[in-house]
Protein backbone atom coordinates (compact mmCIF):
# COMPACT_ATOMS: atom_id res chain seq x y z
CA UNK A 1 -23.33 83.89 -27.71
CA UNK A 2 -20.52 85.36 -25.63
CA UNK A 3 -17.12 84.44 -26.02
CA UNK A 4 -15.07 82.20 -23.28
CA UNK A 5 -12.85 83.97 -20.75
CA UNK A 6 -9.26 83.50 -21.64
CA UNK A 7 -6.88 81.48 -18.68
CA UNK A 8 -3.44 81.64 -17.73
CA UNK A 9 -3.18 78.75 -19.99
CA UNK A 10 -5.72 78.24 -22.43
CA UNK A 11 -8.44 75.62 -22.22
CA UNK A 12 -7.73 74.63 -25.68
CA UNK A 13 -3.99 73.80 -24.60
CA UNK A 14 -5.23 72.33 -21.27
CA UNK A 15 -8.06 70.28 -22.91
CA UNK A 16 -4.92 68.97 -25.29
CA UNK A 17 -2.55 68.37 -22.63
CA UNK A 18 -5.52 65.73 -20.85
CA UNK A 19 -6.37 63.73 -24.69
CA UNK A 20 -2.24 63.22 -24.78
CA UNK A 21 -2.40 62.04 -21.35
CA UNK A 22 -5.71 59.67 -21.75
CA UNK A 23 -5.09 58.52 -25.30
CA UNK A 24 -1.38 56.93 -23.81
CA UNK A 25 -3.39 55.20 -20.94
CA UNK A 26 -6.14 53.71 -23.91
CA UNK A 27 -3.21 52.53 -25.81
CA UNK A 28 -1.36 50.97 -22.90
CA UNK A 29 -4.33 49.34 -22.00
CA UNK A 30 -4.86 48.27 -25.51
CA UNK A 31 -1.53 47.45 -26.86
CA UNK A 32 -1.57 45.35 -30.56
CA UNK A 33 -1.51 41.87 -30.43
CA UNK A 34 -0.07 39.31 -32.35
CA UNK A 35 -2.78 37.27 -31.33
CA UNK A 36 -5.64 35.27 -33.50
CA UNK A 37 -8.36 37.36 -31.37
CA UNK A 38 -6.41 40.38 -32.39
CA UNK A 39 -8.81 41.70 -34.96
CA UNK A 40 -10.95 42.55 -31.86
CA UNK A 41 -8.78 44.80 -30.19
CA UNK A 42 -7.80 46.24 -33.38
CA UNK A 43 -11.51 47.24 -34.00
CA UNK A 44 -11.39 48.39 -30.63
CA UNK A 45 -8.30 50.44 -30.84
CA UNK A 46 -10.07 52.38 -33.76
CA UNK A 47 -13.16 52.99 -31.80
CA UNK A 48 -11.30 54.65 -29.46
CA UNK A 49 -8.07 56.19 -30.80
CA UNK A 50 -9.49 57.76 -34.05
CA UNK A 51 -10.06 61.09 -32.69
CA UNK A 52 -12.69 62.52 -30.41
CA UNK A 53 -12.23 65.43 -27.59
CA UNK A 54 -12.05 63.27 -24.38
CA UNK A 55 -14.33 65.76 -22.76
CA UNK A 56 -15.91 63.21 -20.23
CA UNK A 57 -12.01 61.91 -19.95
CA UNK A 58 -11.55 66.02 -18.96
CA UNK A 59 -13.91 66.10 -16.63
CA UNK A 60 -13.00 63.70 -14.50
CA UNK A 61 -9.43 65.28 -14.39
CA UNK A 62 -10.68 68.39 -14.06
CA UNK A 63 -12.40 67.23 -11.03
CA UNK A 64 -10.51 64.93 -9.29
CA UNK A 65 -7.83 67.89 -9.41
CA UNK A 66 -10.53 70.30 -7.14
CA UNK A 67 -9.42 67.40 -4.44
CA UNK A 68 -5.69 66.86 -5.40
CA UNK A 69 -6.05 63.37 -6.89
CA UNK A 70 -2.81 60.92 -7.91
CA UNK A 71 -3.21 61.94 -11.63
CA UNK A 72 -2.51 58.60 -11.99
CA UNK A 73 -5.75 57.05 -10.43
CA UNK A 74 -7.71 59.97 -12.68
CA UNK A 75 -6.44 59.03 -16.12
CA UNK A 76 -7.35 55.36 -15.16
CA UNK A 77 -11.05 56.33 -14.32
CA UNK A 78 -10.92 58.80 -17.29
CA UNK A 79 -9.94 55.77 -19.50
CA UNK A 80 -12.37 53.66 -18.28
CA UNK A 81 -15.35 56.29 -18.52
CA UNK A 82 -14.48 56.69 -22.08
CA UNK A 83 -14.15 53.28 -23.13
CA UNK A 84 -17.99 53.24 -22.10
CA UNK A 85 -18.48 56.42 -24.17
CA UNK A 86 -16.57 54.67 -27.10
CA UNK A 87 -18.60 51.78 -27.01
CA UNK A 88 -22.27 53.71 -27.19
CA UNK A 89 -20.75 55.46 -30.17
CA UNK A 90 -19.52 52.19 -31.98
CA UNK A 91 -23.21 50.59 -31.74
CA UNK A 92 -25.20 53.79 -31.67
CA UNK A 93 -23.48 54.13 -35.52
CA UNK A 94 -25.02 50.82 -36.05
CA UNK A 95 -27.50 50.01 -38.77
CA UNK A 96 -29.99 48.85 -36.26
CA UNK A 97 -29.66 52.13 -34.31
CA UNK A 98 -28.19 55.37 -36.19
CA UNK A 99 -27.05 53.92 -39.27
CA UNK A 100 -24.02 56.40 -39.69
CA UNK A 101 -21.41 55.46 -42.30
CA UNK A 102 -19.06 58.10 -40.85
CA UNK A 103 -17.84 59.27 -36.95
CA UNK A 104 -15.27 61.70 -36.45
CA UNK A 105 -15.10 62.27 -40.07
CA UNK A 106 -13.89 58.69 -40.83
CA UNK A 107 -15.61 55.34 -41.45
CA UNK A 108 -17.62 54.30 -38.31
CA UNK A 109 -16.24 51.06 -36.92
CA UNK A 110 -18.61 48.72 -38.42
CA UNK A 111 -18.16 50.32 -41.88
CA UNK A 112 -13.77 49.97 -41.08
CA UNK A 113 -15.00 46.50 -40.02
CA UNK A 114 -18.19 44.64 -40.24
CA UNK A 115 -21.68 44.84 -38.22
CA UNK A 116 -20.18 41.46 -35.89
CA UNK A 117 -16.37 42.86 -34.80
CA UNK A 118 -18.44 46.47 -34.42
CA UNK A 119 -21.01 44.69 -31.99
CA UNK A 120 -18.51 42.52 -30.20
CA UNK A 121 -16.01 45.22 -30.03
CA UNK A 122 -18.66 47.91 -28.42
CA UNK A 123 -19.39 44.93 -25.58
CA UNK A 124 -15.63 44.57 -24.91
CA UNK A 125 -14.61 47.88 -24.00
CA UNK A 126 -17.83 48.35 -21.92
CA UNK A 127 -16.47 45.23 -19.85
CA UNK A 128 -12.90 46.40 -19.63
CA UNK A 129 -14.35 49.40 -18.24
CA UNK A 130 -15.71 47.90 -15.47
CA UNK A 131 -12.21 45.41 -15.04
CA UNK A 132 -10.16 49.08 -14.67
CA UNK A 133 -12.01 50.29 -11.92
CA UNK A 134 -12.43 46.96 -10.09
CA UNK A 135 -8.40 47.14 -10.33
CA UNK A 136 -6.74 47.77 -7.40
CA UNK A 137 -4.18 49.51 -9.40
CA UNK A 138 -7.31 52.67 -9.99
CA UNK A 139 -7.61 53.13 -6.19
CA UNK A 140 -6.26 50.94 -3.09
CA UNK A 141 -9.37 51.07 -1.27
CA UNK A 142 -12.04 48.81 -2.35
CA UNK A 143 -14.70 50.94 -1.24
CA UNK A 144 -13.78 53.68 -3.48
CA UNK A 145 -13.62 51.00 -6.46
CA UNK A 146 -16.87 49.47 -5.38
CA UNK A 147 -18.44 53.19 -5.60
CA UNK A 148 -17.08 54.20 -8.88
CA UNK A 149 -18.10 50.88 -10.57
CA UNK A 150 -21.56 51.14 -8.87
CA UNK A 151 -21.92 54.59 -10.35
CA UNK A 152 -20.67 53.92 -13.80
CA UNK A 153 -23.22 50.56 -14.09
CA UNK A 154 -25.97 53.20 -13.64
CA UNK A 155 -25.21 56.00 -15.67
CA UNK A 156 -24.34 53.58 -18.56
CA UNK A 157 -27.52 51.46 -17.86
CA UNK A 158 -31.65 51.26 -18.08
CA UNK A 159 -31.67 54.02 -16.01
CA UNK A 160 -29.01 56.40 -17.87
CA UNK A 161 -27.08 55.75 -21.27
CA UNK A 162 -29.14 52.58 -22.49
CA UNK A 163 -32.51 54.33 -21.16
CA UNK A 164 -31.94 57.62 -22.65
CA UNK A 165 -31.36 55.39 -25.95
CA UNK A 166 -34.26 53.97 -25.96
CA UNK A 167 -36.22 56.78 -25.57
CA UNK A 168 -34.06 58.52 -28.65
CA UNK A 169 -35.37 55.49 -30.39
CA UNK A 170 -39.23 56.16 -29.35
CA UNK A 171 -38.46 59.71 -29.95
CA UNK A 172 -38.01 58.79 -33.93
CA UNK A 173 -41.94 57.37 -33.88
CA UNK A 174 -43.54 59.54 -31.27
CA UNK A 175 -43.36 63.45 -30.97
CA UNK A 176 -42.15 64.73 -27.49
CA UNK A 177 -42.48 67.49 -25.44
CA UNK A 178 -39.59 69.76 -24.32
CA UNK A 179 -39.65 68.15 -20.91
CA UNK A 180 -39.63 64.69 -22.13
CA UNK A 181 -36.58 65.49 -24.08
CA UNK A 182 -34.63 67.03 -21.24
CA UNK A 183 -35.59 64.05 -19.57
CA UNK A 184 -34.31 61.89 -22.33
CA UNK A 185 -30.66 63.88 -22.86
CA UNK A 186 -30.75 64.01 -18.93
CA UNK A 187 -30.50 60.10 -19.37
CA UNK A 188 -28.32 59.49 -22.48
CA UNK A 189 -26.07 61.83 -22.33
CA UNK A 190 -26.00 63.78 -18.68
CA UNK A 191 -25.53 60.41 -16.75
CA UNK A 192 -21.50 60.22 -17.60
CA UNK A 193 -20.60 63.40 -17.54
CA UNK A 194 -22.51 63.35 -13.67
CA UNK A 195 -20.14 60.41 -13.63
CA UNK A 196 -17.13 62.22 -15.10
CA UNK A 197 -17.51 64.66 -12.45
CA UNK A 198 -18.52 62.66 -9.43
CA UNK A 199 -15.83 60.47 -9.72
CA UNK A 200 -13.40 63.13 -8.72
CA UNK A 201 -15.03 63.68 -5.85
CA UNK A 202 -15.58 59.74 -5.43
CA UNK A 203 -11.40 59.14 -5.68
CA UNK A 204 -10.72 61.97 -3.42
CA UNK A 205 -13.14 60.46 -0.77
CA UNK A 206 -15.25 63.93 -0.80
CA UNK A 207 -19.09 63.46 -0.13
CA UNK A 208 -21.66 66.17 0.67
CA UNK A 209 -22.50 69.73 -0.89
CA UNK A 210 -18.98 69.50 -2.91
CA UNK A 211 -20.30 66.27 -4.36
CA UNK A 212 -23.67 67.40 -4.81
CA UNK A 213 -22.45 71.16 -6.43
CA UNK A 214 -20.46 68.99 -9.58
CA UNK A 215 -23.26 66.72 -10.30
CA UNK A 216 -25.34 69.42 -10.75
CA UNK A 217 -23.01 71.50 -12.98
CA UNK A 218 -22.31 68.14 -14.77
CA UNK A 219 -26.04 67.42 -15.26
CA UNK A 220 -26.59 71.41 -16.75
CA UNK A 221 -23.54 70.95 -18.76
CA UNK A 222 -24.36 67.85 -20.35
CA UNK A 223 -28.18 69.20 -20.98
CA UNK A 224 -26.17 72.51 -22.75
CA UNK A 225 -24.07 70.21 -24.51
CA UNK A 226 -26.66 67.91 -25.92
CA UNK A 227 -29.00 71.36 -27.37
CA UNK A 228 -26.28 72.97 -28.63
CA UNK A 229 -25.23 69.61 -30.28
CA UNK A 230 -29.00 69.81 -31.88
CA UNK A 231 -27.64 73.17 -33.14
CA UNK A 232 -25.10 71.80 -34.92
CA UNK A 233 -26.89 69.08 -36.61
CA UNK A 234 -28.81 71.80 -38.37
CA UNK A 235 -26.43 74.63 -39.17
CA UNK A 236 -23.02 72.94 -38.87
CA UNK A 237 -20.84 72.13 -41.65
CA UNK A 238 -20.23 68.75 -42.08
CA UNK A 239 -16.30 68.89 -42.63
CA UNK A 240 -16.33 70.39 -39.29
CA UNK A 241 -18.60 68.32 -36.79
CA UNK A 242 -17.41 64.98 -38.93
CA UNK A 243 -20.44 63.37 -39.56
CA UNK A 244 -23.44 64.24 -42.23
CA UNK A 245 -25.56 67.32 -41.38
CA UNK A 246 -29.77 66.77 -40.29
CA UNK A 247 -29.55 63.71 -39.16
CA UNK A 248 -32.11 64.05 -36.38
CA UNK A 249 -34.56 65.57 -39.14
CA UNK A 250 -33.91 62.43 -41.61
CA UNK A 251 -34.74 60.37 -38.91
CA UNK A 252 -37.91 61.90 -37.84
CA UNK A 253 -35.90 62.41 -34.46
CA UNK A 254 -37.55 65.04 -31.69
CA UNK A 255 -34.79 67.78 -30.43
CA UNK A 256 -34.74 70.71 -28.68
CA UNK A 257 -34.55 72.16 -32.08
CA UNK A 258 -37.39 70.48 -33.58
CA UNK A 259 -39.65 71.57 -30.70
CA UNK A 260 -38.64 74.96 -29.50
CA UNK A 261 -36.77 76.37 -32.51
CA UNK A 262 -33.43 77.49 -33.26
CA UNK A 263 -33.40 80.20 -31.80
CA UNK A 264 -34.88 79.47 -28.52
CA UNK A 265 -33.01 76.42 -28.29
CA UNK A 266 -29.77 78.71 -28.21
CA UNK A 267 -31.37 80.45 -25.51
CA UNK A 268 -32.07 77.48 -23.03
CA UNK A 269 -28.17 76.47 -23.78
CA UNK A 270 -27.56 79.82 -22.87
CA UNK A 271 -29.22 79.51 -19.28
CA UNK A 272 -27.98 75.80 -18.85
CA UNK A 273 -24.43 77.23 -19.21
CA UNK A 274 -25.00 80.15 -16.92
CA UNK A 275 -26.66 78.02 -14.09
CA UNK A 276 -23.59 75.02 -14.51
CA UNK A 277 -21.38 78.07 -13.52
CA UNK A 278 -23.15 79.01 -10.69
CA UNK A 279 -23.18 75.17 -8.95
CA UNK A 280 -19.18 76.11 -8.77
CA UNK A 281 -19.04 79.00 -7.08
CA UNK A 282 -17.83 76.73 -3.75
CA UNK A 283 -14.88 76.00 -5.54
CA UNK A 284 -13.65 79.79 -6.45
CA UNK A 285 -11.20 80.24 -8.59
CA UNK A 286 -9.94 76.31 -8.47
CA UNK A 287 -13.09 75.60 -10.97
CA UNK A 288 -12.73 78.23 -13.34
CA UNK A 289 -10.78 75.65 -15.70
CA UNK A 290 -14.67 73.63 -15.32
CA UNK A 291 -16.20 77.40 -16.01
CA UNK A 292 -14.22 78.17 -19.36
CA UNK A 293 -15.37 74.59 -20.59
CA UNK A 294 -19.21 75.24 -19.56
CA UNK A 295 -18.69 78.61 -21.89
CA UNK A 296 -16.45 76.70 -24.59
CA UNK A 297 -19.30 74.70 -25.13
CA UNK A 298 -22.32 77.37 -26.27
CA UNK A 299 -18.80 78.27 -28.95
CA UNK A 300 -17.82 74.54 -30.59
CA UNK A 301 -18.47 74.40 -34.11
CA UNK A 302 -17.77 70.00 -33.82
């Protein structure tokens, strides 16, 4: 696979720079607490704060820049976005769904915890989500707010995140064609990062082709994202990605690399990445931060 471009600033350092920025805004939404509850937020600190790339947190940065955001209002919508993420993590690791000891290479939250605080603390930070961008303090016009919360409750519902679950879930019973599983990743996991990258566009009151052009690289990134994530699963090493290598097999699962083969499934993340590239070419050279991280993503090893 070919190698990313190199920046000014690399996308390495800039992808750092925006998980320093987001992680302060989790953690000063979720300060510790003396209080009896407190072993819920705790759980809920470590569901969010033990590692993770804040890539859909990126996105939404990286977008709402293209229209010259308040940083600010972006790190507020990034937050919320990946409390949501944090959350389908936390109960996807479940026993009734995944049943992963490990995330991030560390215990999974209900394994640090128990089943309950793991449950309860998944359904918390998906309503704080929603509380942060009803807040007038993420954008002063309601309309804006009413948008982004509209568009979060769908990519995170039946007919995104929860949908695209459900389907994984089928997927473990049933065998499924290439389309259906496009279908299915288009659901679970392309729905936030069209979020991620909408919402910049959605805080900087932009609608039309500019709108249209990131949802479209956002949907062909995610799809890329999610193949070469069945990649990994099968050639990956485990001390790397931080969680336990063939999952998908063990579970019966169907993936791009369980119906088209290795090989072929490197190709279509190939084309996915080349065609996200092409939705920015509006942008010029403003995007090419949102170009490097379409190519940085046929190279992660985690």
């Amino acid at each position: 696979m070919p190698s990313p471009r190199k920046a000014p600033q690399s996308l390495q350092n800039e992808m750092d720079e925006v998980l320093n920025a987001v992680n302060k805004t989790i953690a000063k939404i979720l300060p510790e607490t003396d209080l009896p509850e407190d072993r819920l937020y705790e759980a809920m600190r470590y569901g969010t704060l033990n590692g993770g790339k804040r890539l859909r947190p990126f996105l939404v940065i990286q977008s709402a820049n293209l229209f010259n955001v308040n940083p600010r209002r972006s790190r507020r919508v990034a937050a919320a976005l990946e409390f949501v993420h944090c959350y389908s993590l936390i109960h996807d690791d479940l026993p009734a769904m995944d049943d992963s000891d490990t995330r991030r290479g560390k215990p999974s939250t209900h394994k640090a915890f128990d089943n309950a605080t793991a449950i309860l603390a998944g359904d918390a930070l998906l309503a704080l989500a929603f509380e942060i961008l009803a807040d007038p303090e993420t954008h002063e016009d309601p309309h804006v707010r009413t948008e982004l919360i509209s568009k979060l409750a769908r990519a995170a519902g039946g007919h995104g995140l929860c949908g695209g679950q459900i389907l994984d879930l089928i997927g473990e019973k049933e065998e499924f064609d290439v389309g259906t599983i496009s279908r299915l990743q288009r659901m679970k996991t392309g729905g936030l990062m069209a979020f991620a990258c909408e919402a910049g566009a959605i805080l900087g009151k932009t609608d039309g082709p500019h709108r249209k052009a990131l949802c479209n690289y956002a949907h062909d990134l995610g799809l890329a994202f999610q193949v070469t994530d069945d990649v990994l699963d099968v050639e990956a090493d485990p001390d790397t990605t931080g969680k336990p290598a063939n999952q998908d097999a063990l579970a019966g699962k169907s993936t791009f690399v369980s119906t088209m083969g290795k090989d072929a499934a490197k190709m279509r993340a190939e084309m996915l990445v080349a065609q996200a590239t092409r939705h920015l070419q509006m942008f010029g050279s403003r995007a090419d931060t949102l170009k490097e991280l379409a190519e940085y993503v046929l190279m992660r090893r985690a």
